[in-house]
C-alpha atoms as a PDB file:
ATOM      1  CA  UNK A   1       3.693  -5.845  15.439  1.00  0.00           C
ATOM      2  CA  UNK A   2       4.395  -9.556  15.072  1.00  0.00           C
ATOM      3  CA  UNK A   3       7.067  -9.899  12.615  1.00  0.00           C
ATOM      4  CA  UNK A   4       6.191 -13.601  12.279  1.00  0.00           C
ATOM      5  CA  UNK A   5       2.474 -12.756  11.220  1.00  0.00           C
ATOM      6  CA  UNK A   6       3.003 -10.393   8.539  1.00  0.00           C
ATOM      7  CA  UNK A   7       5.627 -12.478   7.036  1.00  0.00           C
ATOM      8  CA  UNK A   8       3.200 -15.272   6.357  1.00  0.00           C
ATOM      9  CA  UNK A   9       1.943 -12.408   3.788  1.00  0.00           C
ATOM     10  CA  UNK A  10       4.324 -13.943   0.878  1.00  0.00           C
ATOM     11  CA  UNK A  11       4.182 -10.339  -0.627  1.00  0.00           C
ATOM     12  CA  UNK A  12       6.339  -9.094   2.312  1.00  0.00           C
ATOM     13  CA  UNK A  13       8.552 -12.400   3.080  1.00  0.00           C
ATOM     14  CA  UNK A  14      11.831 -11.442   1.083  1.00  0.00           C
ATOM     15  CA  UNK A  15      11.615  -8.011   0.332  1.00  0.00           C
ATOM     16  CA  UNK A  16      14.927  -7.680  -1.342  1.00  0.00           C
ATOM     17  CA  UNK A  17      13.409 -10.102  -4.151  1.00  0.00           C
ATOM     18  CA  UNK A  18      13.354  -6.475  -5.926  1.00  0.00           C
ATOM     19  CA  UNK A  19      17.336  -6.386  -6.153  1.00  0.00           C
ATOM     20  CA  UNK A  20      16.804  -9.666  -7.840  1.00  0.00           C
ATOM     21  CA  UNK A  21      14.988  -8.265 -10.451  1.00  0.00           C
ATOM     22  CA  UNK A  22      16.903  -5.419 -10.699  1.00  0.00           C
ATOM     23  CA  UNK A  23      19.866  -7.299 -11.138  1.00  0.00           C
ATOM     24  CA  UNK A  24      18.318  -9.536 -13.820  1.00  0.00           C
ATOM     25  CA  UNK A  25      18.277  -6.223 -16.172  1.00  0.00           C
ATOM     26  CA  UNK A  26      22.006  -5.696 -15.535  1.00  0.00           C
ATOM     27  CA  UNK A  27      22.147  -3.268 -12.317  1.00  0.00           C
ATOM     28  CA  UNK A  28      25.094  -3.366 -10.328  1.00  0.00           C
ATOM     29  CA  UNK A  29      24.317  -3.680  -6.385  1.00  0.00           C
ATOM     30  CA  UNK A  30      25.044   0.199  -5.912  1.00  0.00           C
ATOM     31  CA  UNK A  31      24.284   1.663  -9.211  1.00  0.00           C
ATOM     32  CA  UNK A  32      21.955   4.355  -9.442  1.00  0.00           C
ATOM     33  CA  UNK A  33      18.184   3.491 -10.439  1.00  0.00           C
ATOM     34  CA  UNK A  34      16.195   5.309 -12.334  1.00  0.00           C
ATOM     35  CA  UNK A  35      12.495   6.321 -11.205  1.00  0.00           C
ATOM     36  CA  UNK A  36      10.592   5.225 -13.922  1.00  0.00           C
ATOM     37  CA  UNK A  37      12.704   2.222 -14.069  1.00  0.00           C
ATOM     38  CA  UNK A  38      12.116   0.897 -10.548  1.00  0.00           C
ATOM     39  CA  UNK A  39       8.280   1.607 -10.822  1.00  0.00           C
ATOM     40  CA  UNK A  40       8.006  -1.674 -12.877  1.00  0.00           C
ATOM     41  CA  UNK A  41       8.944  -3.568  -9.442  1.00  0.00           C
ATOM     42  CA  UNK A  42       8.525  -1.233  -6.016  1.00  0.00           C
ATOM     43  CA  UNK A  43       4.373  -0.724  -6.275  1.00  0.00           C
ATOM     44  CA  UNK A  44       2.625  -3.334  -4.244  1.00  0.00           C
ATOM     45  CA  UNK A  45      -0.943  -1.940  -4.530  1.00  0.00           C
ATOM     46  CA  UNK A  46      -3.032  -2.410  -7.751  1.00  0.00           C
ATOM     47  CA  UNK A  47      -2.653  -0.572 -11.134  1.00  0.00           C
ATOM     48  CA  UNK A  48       1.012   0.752  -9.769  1.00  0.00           C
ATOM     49  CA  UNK A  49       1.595   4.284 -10.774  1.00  0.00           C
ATOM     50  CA  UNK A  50      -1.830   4.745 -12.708  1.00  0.00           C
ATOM     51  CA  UNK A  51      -3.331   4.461  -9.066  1.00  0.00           C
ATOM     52  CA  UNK A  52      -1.181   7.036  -8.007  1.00  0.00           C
ATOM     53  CA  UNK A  53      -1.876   9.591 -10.642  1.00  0.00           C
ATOM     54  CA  UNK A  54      -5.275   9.225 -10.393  1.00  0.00           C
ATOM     55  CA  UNK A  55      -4.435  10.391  -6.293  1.00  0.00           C
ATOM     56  CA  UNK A  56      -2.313  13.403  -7.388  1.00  0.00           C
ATOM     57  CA  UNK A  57      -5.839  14.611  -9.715  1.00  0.00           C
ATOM     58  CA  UNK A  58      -8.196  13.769  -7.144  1.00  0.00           C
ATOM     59  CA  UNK A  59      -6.690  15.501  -4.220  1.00  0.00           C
ATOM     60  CA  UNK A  60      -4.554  18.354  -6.556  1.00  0.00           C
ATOM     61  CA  UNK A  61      -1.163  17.426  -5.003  1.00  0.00           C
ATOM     62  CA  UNK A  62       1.389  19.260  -5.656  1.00  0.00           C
ATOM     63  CA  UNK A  63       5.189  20.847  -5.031  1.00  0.00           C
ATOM     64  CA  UNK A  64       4.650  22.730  -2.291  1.00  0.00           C
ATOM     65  CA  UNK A  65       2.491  19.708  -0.831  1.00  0.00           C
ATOM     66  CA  UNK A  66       3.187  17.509   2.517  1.00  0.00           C
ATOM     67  CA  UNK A  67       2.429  14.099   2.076  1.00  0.00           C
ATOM     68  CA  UNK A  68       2.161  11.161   4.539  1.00  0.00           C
ATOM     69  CA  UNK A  69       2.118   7.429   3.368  1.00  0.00           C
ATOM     70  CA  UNK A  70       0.955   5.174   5.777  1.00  0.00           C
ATOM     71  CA  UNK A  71       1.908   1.298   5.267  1.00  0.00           C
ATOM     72  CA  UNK A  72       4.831   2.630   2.452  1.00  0.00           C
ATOM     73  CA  UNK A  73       6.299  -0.645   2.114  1.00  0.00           C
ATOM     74  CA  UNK A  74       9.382  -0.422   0.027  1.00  0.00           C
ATOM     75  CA  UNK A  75       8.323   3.001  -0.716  1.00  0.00           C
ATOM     76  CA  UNK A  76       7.198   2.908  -4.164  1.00  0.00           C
ATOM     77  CA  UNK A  77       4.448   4.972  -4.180  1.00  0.00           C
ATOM     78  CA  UNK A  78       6.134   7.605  -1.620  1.00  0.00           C
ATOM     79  CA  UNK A  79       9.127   7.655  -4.536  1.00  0.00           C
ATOM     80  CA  UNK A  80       7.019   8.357  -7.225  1.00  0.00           C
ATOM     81  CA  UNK A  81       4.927  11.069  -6.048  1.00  0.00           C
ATOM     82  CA  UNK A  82       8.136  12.931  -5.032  1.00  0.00           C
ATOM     83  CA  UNK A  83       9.764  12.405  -8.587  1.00  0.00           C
ATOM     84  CA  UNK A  84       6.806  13.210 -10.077  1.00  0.00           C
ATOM     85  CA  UNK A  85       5.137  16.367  -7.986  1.00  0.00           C
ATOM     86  CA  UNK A  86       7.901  17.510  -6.602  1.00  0.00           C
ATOM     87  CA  UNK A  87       6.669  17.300  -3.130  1.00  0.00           C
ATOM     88  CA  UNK A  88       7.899  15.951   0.281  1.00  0.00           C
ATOM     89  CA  UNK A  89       6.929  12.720   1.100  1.00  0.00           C
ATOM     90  CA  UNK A  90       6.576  10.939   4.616  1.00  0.00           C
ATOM     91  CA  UNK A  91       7.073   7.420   3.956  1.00  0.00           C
ATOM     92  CA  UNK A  92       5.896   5.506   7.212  1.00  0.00           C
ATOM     93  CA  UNK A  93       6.365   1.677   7.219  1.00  0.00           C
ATOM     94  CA  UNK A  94       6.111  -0.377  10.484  1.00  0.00           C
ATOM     95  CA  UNK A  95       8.150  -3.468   9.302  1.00  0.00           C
ATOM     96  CA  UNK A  96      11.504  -2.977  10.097  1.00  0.00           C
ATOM     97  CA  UNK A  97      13.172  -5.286   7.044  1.00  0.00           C
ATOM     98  CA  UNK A  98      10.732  -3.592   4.485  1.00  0.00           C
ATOM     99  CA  UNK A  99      11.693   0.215   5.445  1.00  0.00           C
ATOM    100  CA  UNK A 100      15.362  -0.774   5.328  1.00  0.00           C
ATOM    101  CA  UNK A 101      14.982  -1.851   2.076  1.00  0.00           C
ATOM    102  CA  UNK A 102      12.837   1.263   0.976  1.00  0.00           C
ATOM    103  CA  UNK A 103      15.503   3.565   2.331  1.00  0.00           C
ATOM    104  CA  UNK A 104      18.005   1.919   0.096  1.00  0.00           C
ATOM    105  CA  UNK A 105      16.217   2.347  -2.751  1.00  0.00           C
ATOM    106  CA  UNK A 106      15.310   6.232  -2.184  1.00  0.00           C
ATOM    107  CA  UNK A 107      18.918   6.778  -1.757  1.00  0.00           C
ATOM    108  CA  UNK A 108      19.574   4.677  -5.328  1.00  0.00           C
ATOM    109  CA  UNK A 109      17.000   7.002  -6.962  1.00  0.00           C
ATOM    110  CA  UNK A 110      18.610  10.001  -5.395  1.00  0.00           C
ATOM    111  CA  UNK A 111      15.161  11.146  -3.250  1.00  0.00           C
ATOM    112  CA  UNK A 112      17.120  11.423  -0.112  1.00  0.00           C
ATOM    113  CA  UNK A 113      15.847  15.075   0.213  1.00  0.00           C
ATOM    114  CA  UNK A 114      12.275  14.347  -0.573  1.00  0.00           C
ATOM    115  CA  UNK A 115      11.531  11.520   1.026  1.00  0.00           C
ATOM    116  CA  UNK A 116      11.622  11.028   4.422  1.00  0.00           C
ATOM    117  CA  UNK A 117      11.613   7.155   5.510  1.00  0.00           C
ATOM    118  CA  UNK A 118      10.083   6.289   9.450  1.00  0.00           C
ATOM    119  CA  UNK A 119      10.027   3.238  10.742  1.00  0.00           C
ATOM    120  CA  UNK A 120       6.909   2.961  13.078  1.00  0.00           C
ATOM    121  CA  UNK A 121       3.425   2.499  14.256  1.00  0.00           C
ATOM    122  CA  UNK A 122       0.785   4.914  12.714  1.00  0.00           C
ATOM    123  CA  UNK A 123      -1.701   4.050  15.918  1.00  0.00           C
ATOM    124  CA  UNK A 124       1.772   5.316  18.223  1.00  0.00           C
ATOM    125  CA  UNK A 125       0.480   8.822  17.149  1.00  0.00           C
ATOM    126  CA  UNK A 126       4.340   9.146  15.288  1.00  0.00           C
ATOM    127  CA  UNK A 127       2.740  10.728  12.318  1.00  0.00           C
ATOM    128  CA  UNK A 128       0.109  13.112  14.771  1.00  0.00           C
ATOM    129  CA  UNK A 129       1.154  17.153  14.418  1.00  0.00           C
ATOM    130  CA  UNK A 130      -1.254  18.434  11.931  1.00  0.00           C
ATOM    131  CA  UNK A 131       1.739  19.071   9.248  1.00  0.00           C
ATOM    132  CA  UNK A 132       0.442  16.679   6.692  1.00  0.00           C
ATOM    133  CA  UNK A 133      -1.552  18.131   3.509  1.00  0.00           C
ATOM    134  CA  UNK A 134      -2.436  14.980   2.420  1.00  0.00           C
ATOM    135  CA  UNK A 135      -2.305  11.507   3.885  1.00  0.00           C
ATOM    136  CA  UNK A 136      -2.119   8.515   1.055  1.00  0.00           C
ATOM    137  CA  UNK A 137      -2.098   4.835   1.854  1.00  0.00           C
ATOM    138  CA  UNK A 138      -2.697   2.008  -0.738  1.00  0.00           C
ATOM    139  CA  UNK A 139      -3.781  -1.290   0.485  1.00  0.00           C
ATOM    140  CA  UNK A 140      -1.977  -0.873   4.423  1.00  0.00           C
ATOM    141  CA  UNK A 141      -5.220  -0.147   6.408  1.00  0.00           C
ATOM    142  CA  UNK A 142      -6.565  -3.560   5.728  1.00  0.00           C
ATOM    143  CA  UNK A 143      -3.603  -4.985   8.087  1.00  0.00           C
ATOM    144  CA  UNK A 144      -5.092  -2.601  10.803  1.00  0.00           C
ATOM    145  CA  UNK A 145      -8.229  -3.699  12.353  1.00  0.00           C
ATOM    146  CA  UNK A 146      -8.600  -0.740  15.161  1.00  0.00           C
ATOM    147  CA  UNK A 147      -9.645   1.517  13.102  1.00  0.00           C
ATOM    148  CA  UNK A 148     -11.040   3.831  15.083  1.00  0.00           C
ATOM    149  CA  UNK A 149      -7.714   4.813  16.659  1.00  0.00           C
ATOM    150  CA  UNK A 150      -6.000   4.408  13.433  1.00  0.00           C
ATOM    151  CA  UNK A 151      -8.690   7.005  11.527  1.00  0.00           C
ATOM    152  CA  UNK A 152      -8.236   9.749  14.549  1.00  0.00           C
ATOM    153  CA  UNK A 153      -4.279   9.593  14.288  1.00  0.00           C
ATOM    154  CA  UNK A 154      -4.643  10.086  10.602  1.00  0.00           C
ATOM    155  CA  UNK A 155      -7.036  12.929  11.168  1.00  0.00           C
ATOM    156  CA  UNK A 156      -4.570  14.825  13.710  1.00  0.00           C
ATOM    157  CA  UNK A 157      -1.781  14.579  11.162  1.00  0.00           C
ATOM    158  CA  UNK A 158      -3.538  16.651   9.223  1.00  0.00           C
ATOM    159  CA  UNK A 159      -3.558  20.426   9.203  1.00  0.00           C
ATOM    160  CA  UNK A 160      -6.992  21.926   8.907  1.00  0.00           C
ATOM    161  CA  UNK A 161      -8.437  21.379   5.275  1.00  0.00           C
ATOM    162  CA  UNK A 162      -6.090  18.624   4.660  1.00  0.00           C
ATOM    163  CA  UNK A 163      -7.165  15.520   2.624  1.00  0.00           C
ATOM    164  CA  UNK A 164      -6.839  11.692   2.874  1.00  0.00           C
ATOM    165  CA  UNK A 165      -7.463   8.929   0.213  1.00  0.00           C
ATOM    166  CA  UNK A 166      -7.288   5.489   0.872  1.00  0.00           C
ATOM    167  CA  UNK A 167      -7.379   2.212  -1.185  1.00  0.00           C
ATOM    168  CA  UNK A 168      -8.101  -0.861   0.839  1.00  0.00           C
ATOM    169  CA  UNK A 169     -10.962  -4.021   1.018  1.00  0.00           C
ATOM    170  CA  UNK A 170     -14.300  -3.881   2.338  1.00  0.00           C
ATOM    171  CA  UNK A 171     -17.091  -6.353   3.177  1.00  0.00           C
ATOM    172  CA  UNK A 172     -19.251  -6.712  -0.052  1.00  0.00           C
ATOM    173  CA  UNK A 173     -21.182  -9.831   1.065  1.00  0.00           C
ATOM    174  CA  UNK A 174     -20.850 -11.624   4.760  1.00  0.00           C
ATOM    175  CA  UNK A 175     -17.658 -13.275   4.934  1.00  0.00           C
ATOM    176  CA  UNK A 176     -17.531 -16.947   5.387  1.00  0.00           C
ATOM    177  CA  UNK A 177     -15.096 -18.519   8.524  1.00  0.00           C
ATOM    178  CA  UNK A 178     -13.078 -20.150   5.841  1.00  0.00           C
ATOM    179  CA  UNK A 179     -12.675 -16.619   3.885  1.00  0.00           C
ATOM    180  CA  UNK A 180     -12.289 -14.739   7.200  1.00  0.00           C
ATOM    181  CA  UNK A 181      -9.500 -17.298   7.830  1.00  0.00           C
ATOM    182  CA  UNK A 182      -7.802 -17.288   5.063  1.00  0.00           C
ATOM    183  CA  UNK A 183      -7.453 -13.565   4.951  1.00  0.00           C
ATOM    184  CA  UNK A 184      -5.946 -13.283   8.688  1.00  0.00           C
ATOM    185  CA  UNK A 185      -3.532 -16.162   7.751  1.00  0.00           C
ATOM    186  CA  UNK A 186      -2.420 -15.416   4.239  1.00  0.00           C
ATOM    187  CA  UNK A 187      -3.571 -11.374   3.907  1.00  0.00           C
ATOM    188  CA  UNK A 188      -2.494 -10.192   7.690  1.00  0.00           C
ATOM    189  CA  UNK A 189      -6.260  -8.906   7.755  1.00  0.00           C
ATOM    190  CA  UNK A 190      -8.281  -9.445  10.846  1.00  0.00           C
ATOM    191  CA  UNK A 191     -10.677  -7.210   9.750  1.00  0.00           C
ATOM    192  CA  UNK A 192     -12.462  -6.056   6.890  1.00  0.00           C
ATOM    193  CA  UNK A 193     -15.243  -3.326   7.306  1.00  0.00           C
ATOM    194  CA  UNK A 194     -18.373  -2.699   5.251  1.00  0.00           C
ATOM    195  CA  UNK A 195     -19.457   0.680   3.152  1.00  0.00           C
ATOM    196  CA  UNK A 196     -21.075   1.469   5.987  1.00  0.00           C
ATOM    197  CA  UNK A 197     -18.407   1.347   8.710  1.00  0.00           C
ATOM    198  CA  UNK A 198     -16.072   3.188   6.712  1.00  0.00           C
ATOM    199  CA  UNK A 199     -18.614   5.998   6.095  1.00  0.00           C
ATOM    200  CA  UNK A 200     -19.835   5.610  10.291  1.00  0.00           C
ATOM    201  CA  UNK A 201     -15.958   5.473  11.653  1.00  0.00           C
ATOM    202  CA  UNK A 202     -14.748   8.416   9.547  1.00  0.00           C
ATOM    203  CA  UNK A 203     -17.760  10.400  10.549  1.00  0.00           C
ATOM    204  CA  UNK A 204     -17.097   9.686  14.019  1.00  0.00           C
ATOM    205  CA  UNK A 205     -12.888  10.745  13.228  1.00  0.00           C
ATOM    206  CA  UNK A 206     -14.531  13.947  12.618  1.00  0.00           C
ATOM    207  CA  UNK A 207     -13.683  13.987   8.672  1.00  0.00           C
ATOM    208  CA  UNK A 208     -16.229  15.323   6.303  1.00  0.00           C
ATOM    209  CA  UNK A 209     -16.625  15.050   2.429  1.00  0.00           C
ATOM    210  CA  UNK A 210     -16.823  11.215   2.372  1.00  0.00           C
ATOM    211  CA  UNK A 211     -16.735   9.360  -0.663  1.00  0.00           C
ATOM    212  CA  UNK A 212     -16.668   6.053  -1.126  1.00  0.00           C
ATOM    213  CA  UNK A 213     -16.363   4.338  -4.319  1.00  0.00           C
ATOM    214  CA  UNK A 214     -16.629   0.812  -5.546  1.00  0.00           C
ATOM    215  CA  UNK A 215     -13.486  -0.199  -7.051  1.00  0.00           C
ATOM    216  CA  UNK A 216     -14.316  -4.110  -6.897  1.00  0.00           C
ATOM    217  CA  UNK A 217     -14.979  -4.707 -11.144  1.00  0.00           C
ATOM    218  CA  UNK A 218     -11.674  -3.524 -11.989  1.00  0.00           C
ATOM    219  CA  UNK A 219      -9.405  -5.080  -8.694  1.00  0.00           C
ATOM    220  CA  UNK A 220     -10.867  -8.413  -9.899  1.00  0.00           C
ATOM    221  CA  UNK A 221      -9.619  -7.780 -13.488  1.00  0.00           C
ATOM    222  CA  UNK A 222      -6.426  -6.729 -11.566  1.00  0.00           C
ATOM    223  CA  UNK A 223      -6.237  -9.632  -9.520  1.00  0.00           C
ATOM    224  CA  UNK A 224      -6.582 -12.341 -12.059  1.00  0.00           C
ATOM    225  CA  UNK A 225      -4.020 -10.581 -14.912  1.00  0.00           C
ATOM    226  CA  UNK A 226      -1.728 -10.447 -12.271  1.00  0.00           C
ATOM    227  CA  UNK A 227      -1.369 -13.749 -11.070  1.00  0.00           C
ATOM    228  CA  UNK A 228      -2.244 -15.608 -14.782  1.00  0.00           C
ATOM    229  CA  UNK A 229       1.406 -13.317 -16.000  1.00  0.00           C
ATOM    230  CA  UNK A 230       2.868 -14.294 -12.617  1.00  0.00           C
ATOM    231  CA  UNK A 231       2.353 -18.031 -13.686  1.00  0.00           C
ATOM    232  CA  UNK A 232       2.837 -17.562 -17.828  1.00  0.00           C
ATOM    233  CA  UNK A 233       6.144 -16.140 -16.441  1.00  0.00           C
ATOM    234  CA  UNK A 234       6.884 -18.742 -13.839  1.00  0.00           C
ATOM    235  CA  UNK A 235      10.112 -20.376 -15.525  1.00  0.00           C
ATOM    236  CA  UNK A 236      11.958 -16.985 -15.846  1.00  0.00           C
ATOM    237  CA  UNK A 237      10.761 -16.486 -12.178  1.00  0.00           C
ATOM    238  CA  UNK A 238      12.215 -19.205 -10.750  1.00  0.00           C
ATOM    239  CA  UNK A 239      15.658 -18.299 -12.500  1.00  0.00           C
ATOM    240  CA  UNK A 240      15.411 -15.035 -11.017  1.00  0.00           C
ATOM    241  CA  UNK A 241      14.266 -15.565  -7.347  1.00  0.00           C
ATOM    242  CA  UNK A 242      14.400 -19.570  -6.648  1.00  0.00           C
ATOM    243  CA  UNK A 243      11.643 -21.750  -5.728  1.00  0.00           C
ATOM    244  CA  UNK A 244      10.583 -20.766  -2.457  1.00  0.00           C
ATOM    245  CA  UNK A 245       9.925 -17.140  -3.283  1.00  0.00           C
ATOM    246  CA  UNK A 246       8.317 -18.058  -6.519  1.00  0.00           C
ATOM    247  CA  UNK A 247       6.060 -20.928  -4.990  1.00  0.00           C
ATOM    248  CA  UNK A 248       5.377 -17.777  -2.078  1.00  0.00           C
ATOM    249  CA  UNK A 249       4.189 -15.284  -4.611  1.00  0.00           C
ATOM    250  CA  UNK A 250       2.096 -17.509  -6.656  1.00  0.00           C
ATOM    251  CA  UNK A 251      -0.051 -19.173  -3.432  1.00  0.00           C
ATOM    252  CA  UNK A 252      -0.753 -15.620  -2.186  1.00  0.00           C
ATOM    253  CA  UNK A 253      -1.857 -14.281  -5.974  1.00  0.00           C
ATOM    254  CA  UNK A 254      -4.381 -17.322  -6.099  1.00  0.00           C
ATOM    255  CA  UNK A 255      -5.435 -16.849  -2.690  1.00  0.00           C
ATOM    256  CA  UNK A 256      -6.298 -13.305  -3.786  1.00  0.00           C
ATOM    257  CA  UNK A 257      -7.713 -14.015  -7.095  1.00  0.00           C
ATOM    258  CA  UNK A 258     -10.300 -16.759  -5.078  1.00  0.00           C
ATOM    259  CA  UNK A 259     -11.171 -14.322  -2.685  1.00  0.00           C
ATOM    260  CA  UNK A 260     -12.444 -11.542  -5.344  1.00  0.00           C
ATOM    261  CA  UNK A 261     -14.137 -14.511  -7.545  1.00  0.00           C
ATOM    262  CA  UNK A 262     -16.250 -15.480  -4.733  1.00  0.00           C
ATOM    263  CA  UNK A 263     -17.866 -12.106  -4.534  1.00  0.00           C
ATOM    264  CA  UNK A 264     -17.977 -11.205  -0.250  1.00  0.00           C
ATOM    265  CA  UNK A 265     -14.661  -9.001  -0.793  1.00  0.00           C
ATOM    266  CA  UNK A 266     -14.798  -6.197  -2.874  1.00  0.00           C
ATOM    267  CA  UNK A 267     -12.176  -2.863  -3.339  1.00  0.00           C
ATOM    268  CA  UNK A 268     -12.292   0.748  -2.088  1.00  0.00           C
ATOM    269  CA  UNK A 269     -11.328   4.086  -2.613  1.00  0.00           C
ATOM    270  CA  UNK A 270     -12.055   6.757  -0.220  1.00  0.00           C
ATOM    271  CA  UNK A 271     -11.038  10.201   0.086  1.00  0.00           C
ATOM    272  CA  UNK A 272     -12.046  11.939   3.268  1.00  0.00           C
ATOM    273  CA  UNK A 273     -11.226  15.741   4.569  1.00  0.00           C
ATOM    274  CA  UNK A 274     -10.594  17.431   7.883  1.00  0.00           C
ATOM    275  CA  UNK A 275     -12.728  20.636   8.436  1.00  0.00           C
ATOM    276  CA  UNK A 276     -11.025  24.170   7.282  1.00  0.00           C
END
């Protein structure tokens, strides 16, 4: 991984912003957080928790489940679906600052026992074993352009029968150099594929059940509330995390907002199954 790459991402250049906010509402450094809480800050991905509930209908996840996240950054998601299913949760993260800090937070909610952070590589095979009922990832494949590797090591994780749904961007229109460039330099994407590749390169995984849906409309509502409440909120901001974060946060929510306005990158959701 180069560290230096993904930190030109602003979203994952100062991580422990979150104990900022955390200690804006009054939290001591080692007091205990509650969940629900600590949702309002930990979910990276679009819609937060709502995203994640609509997972736990679509792929019926439950107690006795075993879920892998791959690309968990501070392990938001991984969190909630524990506290909320019941279920163990495999929280995999490759940057080393960003699981560190998801590991502290886990232990502040009290998941210790459910969730289970790794620090690693997804394409190193660390998550292969077929043991995995479900694999979940929200907005992580995007910073992996072999996909092809990345899809089979997801699809030996699973046991047989086992489900995967992904949220992530695809190629709605051709790309321009400038948006291409833009999204390696300031979105740690080299790649984004079309309907089509997704559909071809989980085929060729050997998943079945394939559905793709559209979810560009409401990411580009998404995109523009958050960075127009970012801004609105800018002064309390910069009393909670200084300028530099601040200034960080708001070029990468424009960047984002101008890439969904000009209509070649759009949203997806798939969910995909291995064969019984």
């Amino acid at each position: 991984m180069d560290d230096a790459r993904s930190k030109q991402m602003k979203l994952y250049h100062r991580v422990d912003r979150v104990f900022n906010e955390l200690r804006a509402i009054g939290m001591g450094d080692n007091d205990p957080i509650p969940i629900e809480l600590l949702c309002d800050y930990d979910q990276y991905h679009y819609f937060g928790t709502d995203a994640i509930d609509e997972a736990v209908e679509l792929l019926g996840i439950t107690a006795e489940s075993q879920v892998l996240e791959v690309g968990s950054g501070i392990g938001g998601p991984s969190r909630y679906l524990a506290h909320r299913q019941g279920c163990k949760v495999t929280a995999l993260e490759i940057q080393p600052d960003v699981d560190a800090t998801g590991r502290e937070l886990t232990h502040r909610c009290g998941l210790d026992d459910q969730v289970d952070h790794r620090c690693g590589d997804m394409l190193d095979g660390i998550g292969s074993g077929g043991t995995y009922d479900v694999i979940v990832s929200w907005l992580a494949f995007l910073h992996i352009p072999d996909r092809n590797t990345l899809y089979r090591r997801c699809f030996e994780s699973l046991r047989p029968g086992g489900q995967m749904l992904v949220e992530d961007y695809f190629e709605r229109g051709t790309l321009s150099e400038r948006e291409q460039l833009i999204l390696a330099r300031d979105i740690w994407c080299d790649r984004v594929p079309t309907m089509t590749d997704y559909r071809v390169e989980l085929s060729d995984a050997g998943f079945e059940n394939i559905v793709l849906t559209d979810m560009t409309r409401p990411w580009q509502s998404f995109v523009m509330d958050r960075f127009q409440g970012f801004r609105a909120a800018s002064d309390r901001n910069r009393l909670v995390h200084g300028d530099a974060i601040v200034d960080g946060l708001h070029g990468f929510y424009e960047v984002v907002v101008k890439l969904f306005q000009d209509g070649n990158l759009g949203g997806i959701r798939f969910t995909a199954s291995k064969p019984v």
